[in-house]
PDB file of N, CA and C in Angstrom:
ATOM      1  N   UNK A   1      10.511 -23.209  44.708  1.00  0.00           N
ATOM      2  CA  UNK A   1       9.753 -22.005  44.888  1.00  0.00           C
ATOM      3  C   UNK A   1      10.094 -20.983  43.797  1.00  0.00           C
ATOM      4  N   UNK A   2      11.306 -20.625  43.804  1.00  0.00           N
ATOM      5  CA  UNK A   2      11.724 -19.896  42.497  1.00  0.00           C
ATOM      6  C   UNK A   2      11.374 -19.803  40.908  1.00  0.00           C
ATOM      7  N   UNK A   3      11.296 -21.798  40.899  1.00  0.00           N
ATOM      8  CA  UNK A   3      10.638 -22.139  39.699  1.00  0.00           C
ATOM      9  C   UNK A   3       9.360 -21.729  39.722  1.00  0.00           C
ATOM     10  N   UNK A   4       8.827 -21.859  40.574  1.00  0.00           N
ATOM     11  CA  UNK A   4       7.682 -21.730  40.284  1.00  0.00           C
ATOM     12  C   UNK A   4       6.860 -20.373  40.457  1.00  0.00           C
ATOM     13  N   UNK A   5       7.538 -19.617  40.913  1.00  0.00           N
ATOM     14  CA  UNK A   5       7.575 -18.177  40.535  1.00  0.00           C
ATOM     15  C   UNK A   5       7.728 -17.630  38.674  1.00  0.00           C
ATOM     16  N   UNK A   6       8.941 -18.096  38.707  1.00  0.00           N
ATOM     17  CA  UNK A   6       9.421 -17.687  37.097  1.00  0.00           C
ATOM     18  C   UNK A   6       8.459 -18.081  36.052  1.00  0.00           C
ATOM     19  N   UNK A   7       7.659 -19.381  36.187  1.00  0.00           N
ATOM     20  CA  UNK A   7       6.752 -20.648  35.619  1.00  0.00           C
ATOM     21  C   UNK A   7       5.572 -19.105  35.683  1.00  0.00           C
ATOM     22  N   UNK A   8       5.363 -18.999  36.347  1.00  0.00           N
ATOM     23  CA  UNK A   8       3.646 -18.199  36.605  1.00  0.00           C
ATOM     24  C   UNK A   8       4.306 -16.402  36.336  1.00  0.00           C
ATOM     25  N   UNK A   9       5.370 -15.911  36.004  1.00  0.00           N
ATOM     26  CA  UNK A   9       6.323 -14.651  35.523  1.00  0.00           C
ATOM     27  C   UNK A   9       5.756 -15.383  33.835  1.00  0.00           C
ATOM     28  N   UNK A  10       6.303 -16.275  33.727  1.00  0.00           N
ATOM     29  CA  UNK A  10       6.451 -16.644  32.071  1.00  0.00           C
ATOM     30  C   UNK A  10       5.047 -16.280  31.816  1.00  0.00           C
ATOM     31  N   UNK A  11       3.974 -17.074  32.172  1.00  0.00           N
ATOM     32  CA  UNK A  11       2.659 -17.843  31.873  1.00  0.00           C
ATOM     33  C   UNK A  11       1.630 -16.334  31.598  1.00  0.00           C
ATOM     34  N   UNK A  12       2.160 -15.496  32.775  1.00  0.00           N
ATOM     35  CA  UNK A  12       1.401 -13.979  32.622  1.00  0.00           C
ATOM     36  C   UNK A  12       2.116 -13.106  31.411  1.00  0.00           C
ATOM     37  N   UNK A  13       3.274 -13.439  31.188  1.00  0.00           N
ATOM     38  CA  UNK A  13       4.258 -12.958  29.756  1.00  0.00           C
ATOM     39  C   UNK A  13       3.543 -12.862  28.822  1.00  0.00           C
ATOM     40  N   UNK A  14       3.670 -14.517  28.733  1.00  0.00           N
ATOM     41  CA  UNK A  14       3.109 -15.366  27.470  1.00  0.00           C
ATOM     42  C   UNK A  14       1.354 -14.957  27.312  1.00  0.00           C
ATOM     43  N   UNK A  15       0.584 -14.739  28.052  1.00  0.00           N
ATOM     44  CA  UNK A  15      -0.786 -14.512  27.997  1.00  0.00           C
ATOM     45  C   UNK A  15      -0.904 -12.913  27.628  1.00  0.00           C
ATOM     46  N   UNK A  16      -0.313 -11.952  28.269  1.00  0.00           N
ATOM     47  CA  UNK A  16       0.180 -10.930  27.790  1.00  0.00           C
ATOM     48  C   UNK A  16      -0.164 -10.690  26.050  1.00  0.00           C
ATOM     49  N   UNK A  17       0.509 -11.365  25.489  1.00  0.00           N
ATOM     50  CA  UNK A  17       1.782 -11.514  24.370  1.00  0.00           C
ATOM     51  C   UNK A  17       0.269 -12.166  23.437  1.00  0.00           C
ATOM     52  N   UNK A  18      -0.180 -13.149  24.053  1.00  0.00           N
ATOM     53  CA  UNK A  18      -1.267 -13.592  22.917  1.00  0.00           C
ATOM     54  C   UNK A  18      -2.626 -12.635  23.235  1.00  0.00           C
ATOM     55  N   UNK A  19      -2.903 -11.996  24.057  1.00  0.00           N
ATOM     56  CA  UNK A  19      -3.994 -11.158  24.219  1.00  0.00           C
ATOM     57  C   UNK A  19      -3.944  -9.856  23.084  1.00  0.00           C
ATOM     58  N   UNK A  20      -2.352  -9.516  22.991  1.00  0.00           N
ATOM     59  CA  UNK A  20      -1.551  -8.248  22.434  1.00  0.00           C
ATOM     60  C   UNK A  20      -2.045  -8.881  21.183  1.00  0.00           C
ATOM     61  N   UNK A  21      -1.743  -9.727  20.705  1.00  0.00           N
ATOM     62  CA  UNK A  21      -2.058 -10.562  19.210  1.00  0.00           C
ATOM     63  C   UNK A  21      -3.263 -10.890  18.448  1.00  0.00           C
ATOM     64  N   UNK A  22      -3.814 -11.259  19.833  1.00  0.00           N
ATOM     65  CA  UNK A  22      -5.414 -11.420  19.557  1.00  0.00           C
ATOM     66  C   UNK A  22      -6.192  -9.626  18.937  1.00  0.00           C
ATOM     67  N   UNK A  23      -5.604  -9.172  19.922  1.00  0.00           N
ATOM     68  CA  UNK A  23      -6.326  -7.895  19.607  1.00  0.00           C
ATOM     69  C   UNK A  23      -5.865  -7.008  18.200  1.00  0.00           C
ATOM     70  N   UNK A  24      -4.136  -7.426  18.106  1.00  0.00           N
ATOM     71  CA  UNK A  24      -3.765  -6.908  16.785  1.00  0.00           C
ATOM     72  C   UNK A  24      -4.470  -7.545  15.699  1.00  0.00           C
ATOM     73  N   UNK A  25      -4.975  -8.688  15.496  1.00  0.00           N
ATOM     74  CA  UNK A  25      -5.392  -9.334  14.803  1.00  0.00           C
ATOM     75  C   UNK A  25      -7.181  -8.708  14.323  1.00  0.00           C
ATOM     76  N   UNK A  26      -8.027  -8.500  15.432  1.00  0.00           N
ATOM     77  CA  UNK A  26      -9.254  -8.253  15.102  1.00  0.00           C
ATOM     78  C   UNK A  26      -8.984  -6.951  14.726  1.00  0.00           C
ATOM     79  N   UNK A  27      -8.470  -5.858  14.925  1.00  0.00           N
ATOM     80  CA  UNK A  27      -7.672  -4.537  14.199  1.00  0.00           C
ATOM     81  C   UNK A  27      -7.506  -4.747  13.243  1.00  0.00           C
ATOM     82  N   UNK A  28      -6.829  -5.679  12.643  1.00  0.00           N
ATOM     83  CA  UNK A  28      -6.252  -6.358  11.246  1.00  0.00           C
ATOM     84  C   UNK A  28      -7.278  -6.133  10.505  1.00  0.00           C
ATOM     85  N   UNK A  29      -8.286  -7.185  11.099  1.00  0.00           N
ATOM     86  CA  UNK A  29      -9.514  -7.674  10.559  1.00  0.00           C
ATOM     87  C   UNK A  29     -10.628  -6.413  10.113  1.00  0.00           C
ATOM     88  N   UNK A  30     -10.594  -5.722  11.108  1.00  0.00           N
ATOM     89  CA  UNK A  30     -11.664  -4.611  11.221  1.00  0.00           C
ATOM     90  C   UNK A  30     -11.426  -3.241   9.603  1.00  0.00           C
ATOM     91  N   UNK A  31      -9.757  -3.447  10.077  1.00  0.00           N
ATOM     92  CA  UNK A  31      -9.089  -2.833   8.547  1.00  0.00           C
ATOM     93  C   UNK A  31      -8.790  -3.217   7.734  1.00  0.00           C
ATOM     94  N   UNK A  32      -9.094  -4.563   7.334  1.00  0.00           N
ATOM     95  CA  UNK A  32      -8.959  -5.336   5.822  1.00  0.00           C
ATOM     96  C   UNK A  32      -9.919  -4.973   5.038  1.00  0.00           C
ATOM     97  N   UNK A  33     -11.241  -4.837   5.324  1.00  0.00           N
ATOM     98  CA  UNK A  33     -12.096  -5.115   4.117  1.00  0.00           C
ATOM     99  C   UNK A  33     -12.102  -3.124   3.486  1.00  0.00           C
ATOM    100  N   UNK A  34     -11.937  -2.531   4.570  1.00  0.00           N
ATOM    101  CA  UNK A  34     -11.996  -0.755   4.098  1.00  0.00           C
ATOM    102  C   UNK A  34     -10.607  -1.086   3.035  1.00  0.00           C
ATOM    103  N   UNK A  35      -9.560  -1.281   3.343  1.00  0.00           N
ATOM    104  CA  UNK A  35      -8.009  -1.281   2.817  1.00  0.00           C
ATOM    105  C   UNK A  35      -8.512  -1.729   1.360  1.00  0.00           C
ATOM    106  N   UNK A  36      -9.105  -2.693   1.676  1.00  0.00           N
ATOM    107  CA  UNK A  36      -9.416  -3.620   0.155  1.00  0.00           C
ATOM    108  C   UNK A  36     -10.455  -3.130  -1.185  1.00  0.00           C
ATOM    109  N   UNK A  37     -10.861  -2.518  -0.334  1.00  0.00           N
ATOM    110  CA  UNK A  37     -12.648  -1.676  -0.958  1.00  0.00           C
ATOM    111  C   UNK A  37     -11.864  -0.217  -1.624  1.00  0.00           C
ATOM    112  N   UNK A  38     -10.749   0.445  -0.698  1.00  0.00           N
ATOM    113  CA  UNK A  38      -9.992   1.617  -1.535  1.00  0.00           C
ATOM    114  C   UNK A  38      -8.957   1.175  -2.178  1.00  0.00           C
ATOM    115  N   UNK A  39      -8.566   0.027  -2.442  1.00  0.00           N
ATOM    116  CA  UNK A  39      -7.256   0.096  -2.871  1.00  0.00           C
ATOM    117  C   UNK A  39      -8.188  -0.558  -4.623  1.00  0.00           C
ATOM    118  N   UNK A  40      -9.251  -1.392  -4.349  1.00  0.00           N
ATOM    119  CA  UNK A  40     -10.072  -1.705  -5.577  1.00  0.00           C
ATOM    120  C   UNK A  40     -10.508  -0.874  -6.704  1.00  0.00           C
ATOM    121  N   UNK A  41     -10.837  -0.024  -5.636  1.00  0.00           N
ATOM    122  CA  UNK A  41     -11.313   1.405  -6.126  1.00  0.00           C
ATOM    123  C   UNK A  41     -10.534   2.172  -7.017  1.00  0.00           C
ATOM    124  N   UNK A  42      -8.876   2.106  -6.518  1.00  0.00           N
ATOM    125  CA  UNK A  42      -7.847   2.814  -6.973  1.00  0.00           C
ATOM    126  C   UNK A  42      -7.538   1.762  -8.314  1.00  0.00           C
ATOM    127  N   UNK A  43      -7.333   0.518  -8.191  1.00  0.00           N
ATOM    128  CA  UNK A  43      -6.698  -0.382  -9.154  1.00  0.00           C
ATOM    129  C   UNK A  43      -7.463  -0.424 -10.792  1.00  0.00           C
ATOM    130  N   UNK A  44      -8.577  -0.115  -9.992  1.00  0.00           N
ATOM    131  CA  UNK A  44      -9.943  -0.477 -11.415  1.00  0.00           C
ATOM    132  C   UNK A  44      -9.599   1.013 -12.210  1.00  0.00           C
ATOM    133  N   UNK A  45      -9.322   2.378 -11.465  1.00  0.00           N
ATOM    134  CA  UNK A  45      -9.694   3.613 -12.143  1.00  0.00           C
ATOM    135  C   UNK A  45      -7.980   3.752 -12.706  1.00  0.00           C
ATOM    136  N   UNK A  46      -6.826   3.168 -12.142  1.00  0.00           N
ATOM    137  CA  UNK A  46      -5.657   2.777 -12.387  1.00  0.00           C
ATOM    138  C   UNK A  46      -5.688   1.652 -14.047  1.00  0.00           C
ATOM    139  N   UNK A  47      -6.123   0.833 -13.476  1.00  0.00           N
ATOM    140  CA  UNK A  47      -6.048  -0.343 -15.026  1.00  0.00           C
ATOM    141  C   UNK A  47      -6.801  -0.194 -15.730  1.00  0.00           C
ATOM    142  N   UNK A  48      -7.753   0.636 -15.340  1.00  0.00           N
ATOM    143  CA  UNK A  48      -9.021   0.413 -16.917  1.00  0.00           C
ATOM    144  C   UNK A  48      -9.477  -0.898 -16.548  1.00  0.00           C
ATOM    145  N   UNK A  49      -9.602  -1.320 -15.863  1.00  0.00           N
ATOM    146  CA  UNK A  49     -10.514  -2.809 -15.469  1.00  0.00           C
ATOM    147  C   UNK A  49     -11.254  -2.714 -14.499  1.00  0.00           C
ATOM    148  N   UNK A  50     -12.578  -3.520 -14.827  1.00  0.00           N
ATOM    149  CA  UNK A  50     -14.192  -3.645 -14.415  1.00  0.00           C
ATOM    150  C   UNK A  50     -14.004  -4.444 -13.035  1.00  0.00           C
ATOM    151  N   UNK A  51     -14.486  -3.966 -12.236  1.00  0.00           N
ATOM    152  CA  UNK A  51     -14.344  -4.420 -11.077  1.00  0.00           C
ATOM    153  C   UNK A  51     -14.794  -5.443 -10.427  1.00  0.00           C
ATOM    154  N   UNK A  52     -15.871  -5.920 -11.634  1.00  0.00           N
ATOM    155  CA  UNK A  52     -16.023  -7.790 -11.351  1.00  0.00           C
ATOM    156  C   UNK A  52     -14.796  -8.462 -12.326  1.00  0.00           C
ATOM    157  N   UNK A  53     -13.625  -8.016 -12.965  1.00  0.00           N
ATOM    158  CA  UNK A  53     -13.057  -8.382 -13.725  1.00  0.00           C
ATOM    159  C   UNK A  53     -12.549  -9.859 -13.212  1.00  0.00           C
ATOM    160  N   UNK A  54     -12.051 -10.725 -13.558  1.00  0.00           N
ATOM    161  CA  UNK A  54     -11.585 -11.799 -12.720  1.00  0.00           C
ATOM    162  C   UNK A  54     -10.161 -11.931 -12.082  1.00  0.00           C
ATOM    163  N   UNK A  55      -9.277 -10.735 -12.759  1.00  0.00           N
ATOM    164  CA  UNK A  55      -7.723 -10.419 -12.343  1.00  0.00           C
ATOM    165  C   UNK A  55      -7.848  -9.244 -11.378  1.00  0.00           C
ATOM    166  N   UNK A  56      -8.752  -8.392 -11.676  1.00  0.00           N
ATOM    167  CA  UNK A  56      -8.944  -7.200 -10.191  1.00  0.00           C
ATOM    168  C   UNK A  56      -8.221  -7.671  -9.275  1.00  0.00           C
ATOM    169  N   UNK A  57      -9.237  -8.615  -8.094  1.00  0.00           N
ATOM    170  CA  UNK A  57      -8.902  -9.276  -7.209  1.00  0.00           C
ATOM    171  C   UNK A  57      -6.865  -9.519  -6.996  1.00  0.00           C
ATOM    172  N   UNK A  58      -6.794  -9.572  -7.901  1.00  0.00           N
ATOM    173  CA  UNK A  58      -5.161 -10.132  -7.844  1.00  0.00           C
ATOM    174  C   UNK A  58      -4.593  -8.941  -7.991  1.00  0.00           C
ATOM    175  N   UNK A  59      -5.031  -8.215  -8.056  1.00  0.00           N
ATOM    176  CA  UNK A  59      -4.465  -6.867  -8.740  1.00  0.00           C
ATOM    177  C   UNK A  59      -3.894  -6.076  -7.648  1.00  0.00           C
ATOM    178  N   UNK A  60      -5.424  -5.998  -7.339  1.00  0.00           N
ATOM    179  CA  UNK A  60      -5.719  -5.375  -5.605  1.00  0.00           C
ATOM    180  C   UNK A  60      -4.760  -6.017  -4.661  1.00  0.00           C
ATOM    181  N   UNK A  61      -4.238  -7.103  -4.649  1.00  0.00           N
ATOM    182  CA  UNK A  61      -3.655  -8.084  -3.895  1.00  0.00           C
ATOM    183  C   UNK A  61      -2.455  -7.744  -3.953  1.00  0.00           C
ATOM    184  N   UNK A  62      -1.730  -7.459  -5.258  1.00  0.00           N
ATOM    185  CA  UNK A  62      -0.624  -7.039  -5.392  1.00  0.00           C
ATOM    186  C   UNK A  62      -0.298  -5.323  -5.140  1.00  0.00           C
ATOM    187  N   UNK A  63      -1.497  -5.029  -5.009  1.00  0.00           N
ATOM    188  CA  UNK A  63      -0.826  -3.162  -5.100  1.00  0.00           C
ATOM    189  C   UNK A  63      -0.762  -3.380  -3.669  1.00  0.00           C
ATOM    190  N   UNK A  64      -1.788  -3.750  -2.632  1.00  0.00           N
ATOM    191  CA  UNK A  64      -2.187  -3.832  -1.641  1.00  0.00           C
ATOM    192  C   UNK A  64      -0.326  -4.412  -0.578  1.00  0.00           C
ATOM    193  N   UNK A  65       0.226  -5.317  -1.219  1.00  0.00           N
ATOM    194  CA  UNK A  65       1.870  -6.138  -0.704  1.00  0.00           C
ATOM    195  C   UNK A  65       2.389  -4.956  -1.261  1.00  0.00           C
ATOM    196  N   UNK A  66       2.862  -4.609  -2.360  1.00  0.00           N
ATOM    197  CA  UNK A  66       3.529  -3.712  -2.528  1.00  0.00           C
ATOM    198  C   UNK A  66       3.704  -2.389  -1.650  1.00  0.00           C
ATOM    199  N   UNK A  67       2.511  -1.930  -1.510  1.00  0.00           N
ATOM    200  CA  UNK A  67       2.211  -0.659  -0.324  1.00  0.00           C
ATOM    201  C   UNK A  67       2.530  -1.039   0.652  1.00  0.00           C
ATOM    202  N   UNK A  68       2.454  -2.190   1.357  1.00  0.00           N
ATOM    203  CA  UNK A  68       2.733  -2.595   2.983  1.00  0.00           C
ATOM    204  C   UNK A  68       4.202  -2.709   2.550  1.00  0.00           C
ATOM    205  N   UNK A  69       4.847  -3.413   2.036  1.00  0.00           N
ATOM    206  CA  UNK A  69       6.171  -3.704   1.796  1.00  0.00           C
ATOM    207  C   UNK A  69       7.167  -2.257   1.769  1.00  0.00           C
ATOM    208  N   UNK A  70       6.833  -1.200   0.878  1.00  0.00           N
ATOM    209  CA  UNK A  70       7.426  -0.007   1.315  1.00  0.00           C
ATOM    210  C   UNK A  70       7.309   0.518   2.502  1.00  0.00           C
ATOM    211  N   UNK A  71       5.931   0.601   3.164  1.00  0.00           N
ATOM    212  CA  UNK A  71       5.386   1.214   4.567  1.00  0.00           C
ATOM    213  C   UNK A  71       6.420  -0.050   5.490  1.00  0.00           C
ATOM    214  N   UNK A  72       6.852  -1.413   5.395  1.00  0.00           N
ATOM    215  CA  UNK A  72       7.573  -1.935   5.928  1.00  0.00           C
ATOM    216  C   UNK A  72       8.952  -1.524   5.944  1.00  0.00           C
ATOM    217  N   UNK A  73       9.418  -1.128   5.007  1.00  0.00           N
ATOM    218  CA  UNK A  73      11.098  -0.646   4.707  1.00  0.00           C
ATOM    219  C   UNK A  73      10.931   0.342   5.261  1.00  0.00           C
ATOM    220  N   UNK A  74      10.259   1.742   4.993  1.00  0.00           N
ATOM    221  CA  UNK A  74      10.199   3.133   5.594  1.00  0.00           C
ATOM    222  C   UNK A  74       9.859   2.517   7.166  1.00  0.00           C
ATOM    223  N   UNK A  75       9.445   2.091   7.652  1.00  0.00           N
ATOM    224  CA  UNK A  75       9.218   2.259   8.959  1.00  0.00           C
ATOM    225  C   UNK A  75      10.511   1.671   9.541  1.00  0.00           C
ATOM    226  N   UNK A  76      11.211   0.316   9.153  1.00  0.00           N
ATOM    227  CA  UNK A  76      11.791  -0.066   9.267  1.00  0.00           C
ATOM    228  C   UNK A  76      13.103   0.741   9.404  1.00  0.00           C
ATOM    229  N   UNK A  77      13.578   1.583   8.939  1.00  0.00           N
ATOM    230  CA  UNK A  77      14.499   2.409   8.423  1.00  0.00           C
ATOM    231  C   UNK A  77      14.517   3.718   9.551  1.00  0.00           C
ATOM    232  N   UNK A  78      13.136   4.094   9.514  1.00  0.00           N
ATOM    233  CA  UNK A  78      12.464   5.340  10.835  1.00  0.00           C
ATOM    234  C   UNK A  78      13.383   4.718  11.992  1.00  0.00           C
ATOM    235  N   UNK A  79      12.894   3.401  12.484  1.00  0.00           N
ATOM    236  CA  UNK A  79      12.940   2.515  14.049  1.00  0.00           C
ATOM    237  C   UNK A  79      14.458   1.925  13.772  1.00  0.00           C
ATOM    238  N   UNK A  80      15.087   2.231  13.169  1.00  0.00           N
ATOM    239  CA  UNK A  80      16.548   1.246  12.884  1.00  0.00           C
ATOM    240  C   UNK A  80      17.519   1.483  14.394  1.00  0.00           C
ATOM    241  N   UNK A  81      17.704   0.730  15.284  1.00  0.00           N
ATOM    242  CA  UNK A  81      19.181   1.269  16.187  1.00  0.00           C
ATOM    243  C   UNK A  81      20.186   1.624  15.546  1.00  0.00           C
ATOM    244  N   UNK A  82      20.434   3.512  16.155  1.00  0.00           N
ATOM    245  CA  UNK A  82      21.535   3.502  15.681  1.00  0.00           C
ATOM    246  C   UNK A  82      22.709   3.294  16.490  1.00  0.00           C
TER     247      UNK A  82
END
């Protein structure tokens, strides 16, 4: 009985947990293509490069990690236990 308590505790956890994911994910989604469209914007008037250029794309890609990667450390650093 116990088990099978804990079994159906887990199962509502676990469903929880991928609903939470699912939804972070279409969020993700909903804010990728704006993120990508300003950060293009910024890279092209930044490099002097044409925005069908064929390295843009990579460009954007890299300013785009770089920015999350600090916003990862700073936040990281904010939320630290002390």
């Amino acid at each position: 009985m116990a088990l099978t308590r804990s079994f159906r505790k887990e199962v509502k956890r676990q469903t929880r947990l991928a609903i939470a994911a699912g939804i972070g994910f279409v969020i993700a989604y909903a804010w990728k293509e704006a993120i990508f469209e300003g950060m293009l914007k910024y890279v092209t008037r930044i490099m002097d490069v044409a925005p069908d250029h064929y390295l843009t794309e990579t460009y954007t890609a890299v300013a785009i990690t770089l920015v999350g990667a600090v916003a990862l450390l700073c936040t990281s650093n904010l939320l630290k236990d002390h």
